[in-house]
Protein backbone atom coordinates (compact mmCIF):
# COMPACT_ATOMS: atom_id res chain seq x y z
CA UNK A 1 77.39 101.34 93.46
CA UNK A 2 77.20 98.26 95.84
CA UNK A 3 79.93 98.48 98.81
CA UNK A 4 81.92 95.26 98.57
CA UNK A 5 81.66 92.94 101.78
CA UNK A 6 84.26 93.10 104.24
CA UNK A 7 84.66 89.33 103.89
CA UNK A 8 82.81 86.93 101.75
CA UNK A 9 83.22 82.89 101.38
CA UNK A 10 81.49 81.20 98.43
CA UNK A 11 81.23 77.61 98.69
CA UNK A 12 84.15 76.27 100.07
CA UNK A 13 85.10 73.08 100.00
CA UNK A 14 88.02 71.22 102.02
CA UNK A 15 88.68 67.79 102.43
CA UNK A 16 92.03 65.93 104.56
CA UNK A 17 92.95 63.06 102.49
CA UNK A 18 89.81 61.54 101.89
CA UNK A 19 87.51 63.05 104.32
CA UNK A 20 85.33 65.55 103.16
CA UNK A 21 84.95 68.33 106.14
CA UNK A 22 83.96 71.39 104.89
CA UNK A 23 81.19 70.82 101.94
CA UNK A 24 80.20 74.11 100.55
CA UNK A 25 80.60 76.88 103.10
CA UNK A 26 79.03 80.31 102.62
CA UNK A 27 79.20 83.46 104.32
CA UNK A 28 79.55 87.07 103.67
CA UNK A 29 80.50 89.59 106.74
CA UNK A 30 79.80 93.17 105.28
CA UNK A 31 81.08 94.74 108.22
CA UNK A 32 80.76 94.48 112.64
CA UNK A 33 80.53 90.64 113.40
CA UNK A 34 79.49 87.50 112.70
CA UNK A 35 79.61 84.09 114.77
CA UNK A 36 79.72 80.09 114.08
CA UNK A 37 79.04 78.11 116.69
CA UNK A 38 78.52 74.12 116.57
CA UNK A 39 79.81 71.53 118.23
CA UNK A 40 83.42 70.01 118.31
CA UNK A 41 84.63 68.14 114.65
CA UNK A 42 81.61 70.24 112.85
CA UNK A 43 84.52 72.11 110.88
CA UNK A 44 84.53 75.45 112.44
CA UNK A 45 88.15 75.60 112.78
CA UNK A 46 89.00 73.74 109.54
CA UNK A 47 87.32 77.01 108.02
CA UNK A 48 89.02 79.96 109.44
CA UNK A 49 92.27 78.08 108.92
CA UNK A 50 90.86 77.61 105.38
CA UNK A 51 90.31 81.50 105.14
CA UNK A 52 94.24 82.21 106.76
CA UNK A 53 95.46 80.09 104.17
CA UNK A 54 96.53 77.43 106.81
CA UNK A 55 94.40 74.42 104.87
CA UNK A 56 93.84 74.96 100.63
CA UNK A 57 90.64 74.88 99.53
CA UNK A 58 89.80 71.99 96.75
CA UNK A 59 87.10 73.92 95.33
CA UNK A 60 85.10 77.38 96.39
CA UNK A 61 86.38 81.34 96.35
CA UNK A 62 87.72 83.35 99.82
CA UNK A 63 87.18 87.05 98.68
CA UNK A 64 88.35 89.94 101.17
CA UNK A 65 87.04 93.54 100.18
CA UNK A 66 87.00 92.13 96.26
CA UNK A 67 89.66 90.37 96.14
CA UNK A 68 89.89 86.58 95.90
CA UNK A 69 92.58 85.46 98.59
CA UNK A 70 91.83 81.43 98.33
CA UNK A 71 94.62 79.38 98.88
CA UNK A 72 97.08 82.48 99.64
CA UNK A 73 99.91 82.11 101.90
CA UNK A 74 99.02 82.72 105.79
CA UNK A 75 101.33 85.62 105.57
CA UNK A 76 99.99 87.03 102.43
CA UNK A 77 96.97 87.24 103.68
CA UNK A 78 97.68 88.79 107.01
CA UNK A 79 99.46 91.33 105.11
CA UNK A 80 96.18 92.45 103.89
CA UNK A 81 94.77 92.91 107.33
CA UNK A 82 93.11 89.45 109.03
CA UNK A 83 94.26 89.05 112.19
CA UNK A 84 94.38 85.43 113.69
CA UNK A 85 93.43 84.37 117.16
CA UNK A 86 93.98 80.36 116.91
CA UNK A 87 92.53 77.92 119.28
CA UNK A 88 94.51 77.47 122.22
CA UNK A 89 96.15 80.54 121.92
CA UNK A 90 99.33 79.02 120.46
CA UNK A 91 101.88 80.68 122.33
CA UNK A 92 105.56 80.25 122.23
CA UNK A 93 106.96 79.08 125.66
CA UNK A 94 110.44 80.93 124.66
CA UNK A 95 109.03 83.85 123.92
CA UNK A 96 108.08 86.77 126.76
CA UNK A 97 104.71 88.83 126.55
CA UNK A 98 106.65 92.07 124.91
CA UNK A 99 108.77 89.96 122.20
CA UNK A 100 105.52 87.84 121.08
CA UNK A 101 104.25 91.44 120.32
CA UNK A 102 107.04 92.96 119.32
CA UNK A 103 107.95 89.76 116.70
CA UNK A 104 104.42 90.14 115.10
CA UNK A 105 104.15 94.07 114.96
CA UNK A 106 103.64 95.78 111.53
CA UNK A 107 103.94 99.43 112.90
CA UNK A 108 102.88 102.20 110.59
CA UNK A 109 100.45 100.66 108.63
CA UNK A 110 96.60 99.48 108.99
CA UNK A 111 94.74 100.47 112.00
CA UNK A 112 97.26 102.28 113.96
CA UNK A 113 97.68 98.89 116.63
CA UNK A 114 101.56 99.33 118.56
CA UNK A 115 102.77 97.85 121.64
CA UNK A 116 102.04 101.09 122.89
CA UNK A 117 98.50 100.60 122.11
CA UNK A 118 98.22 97.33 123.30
CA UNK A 119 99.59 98.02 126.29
CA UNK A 120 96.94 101.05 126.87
CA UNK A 121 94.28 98.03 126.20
CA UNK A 122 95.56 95.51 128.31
CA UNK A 123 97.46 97.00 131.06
CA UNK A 124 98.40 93.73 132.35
CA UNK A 125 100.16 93.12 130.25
CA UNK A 126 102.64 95.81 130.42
CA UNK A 127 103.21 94.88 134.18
CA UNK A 128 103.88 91.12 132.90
CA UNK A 129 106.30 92.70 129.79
CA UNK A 130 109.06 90.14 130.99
CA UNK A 131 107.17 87.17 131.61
CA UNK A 132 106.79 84.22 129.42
CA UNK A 133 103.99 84.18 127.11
CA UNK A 134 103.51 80.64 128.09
CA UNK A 135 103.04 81.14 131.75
CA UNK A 136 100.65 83.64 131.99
CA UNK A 137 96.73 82.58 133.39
CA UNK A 138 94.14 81.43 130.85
CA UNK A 139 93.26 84.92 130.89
CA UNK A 140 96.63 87.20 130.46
CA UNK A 141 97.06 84.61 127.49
CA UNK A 142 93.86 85.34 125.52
CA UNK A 143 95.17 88.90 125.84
CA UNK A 144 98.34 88.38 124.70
CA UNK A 145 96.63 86.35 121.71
CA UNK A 146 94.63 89.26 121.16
CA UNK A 147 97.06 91.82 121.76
CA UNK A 148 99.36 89.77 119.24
CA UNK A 149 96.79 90.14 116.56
CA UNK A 150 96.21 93.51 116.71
CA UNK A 151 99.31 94.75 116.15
CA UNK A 152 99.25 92.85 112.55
CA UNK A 153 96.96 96.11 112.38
CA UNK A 154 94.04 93.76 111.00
CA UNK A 155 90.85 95.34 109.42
CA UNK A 156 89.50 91.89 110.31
CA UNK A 157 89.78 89.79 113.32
CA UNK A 158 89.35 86.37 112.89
CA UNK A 159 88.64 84.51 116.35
CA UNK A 160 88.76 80.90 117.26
CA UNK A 161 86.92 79.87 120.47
CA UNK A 162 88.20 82.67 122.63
CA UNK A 163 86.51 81.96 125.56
CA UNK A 164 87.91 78.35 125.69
CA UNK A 165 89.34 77.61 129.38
CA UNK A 166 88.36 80.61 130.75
CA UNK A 167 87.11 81.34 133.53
CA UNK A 168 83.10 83.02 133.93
CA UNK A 169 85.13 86.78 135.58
CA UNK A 170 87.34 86.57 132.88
CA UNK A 171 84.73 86.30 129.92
CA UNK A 172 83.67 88.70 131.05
CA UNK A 173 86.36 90.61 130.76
CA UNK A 174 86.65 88.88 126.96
CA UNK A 175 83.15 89.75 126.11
CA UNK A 176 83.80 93.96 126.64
CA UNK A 177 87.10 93.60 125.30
CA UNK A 178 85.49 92.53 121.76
CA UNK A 179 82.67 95.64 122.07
CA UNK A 180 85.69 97.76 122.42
CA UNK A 181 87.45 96.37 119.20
CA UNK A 182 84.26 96.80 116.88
CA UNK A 183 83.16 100.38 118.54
CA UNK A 184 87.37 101.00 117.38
CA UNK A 185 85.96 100.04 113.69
CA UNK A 186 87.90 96.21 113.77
CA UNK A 187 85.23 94.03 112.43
CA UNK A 188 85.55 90.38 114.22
CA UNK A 189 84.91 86.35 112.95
CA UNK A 190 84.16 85.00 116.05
CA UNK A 191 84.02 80.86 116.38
CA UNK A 192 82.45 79.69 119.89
CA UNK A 193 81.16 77.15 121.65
CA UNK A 194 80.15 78.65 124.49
CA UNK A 195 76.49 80.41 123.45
CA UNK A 196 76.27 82.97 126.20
CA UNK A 197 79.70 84.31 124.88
CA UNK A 198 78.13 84.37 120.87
CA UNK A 199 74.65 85.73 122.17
CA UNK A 200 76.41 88.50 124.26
CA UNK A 201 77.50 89.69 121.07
CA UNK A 202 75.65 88.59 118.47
CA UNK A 203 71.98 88.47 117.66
CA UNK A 204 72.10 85.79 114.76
CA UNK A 205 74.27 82.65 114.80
CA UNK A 206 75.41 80.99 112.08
CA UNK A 207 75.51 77.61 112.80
CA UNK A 208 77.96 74.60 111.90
CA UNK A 209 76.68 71.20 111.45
CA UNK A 210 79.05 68.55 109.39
CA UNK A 211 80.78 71.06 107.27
CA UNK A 212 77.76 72.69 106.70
CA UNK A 213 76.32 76.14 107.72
CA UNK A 214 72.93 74.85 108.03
CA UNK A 215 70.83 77.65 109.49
CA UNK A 216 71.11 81.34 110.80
CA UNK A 217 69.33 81.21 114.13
CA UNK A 218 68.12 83.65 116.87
CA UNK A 219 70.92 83.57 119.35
CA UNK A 220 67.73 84.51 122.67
CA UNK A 221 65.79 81.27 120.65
CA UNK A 222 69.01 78.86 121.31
CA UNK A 223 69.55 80.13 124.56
CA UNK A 224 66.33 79.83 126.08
CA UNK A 225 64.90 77.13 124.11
CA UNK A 226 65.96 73.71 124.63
CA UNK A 227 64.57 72.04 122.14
CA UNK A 228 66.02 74.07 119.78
CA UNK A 229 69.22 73.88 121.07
CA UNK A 230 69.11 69.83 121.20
CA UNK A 231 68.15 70.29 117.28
CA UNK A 232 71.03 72.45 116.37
CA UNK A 233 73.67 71.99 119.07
CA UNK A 234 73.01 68.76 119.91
CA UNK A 235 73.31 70.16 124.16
CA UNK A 236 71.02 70.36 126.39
CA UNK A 237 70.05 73.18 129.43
CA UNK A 238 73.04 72.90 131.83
């Protein structure tokens, strides 16, 4: 008998109004990680928010570990285990560090994540408990982000430019925080635009052009070949 994939997307399409901006979207993550990179407006947010529920899907299937989840509510499906890591971080400026975890803990279940956990993880941000979320550095926030996630207790982790506004220390810092989540067994969705981030964790990129996956290439091959970078990225050598 076949294992079922972790996470698989058949043919999704979305559209807002009349724009069409994702047009047939496929992907299947058995297990581990998988990134999308493109550039901005190519619809690599537009689909993880499709796959949280946060945008409904005119036409395709969302299936996680066999079951079909398209169109679900965000909180349905985060009961199931996919932990979300938006863009930006979206933190709440009323909120400090230790009530954004404790407000989106679901202790006892899943993979075991607490704040005790997270705290073991991060330890910064124990020693910035009291602080507001919102006025942490670019870097305490993507932890928090993180940190809020995983203590949905997520089987998946689905991440949305991660690296964005960070500084080169601090990715770092992101880059060996992710190893550590898949050697714990979390497999990980990770969106980027920044390609030494993807190819320091990923071999093959899937990558996002107008809605479109339109090719899984070498990660090494786009970093050290411009051409092929100006073909799929549209950037060149900086």
């Amino acid at each position: 008998m076949t294992d079922v994939p972790l996470l698989t997307v058949e043919d999704i399409q979305v559209y807002y109004q009349t724009s069409h901006v994702l047009q047939g979207v496929s992907l299947t993550l058995d297990s581990g990680i998988i990134s999308i990179v493109g550039r901005n407006g190519m619809g690599k947010t537009t689909l993880v928010k499709a796959i949280m529920g946060l945008v409904s899907a005119k036409e395709g299937r969302i299936i996680l570990k066999g079951e079909d989840i398209t169109n679900l509510k965000p909180y349905e499906i985060g009961s199931r285990g996919v932990g979300y890591i938006p863009q930006g971080r979206d933190l709440f400026p009323s909120l400090n560090v230790e009530e954004h975890l404790l407000l989106a803990a679901r202790n006892g279940v899943g993979t075991g994540w607490d704040l005790k956990r997270v705290y073991e993880l991060f330890p910064r941000l124990r020693e910035r408990a009291k602080q507001g979320g919102a006025s942490l550095s670019g870097g305490e926030q993507q932890m928090l982000a993180i940190g809020r996630a995983l203590v949905t207790n997520p089987s998946l982790l689905i991440m949305d430019e991660p690296s964005e506004g960070l500084a080169p220390v601090i990715l770092d810092d992101l880059i060996e925080t992710i190893e550590s989540l898949l050697e714990m067994g979390i497999s990980i969705l990770l969106v980027e635009q920044n390609l030494r981030t993807a190819t320091s964790l990923v071999d093959e990129l899937h990558v996002m052009v107008a809605g479109c996956i339109v090719a899984k290439v070498d990660g090494q091959l786009l970093m050290h070949d411009q051409e092929a970078r100006e073909k799929y990225l549209g950037v060149a050598v900086h």
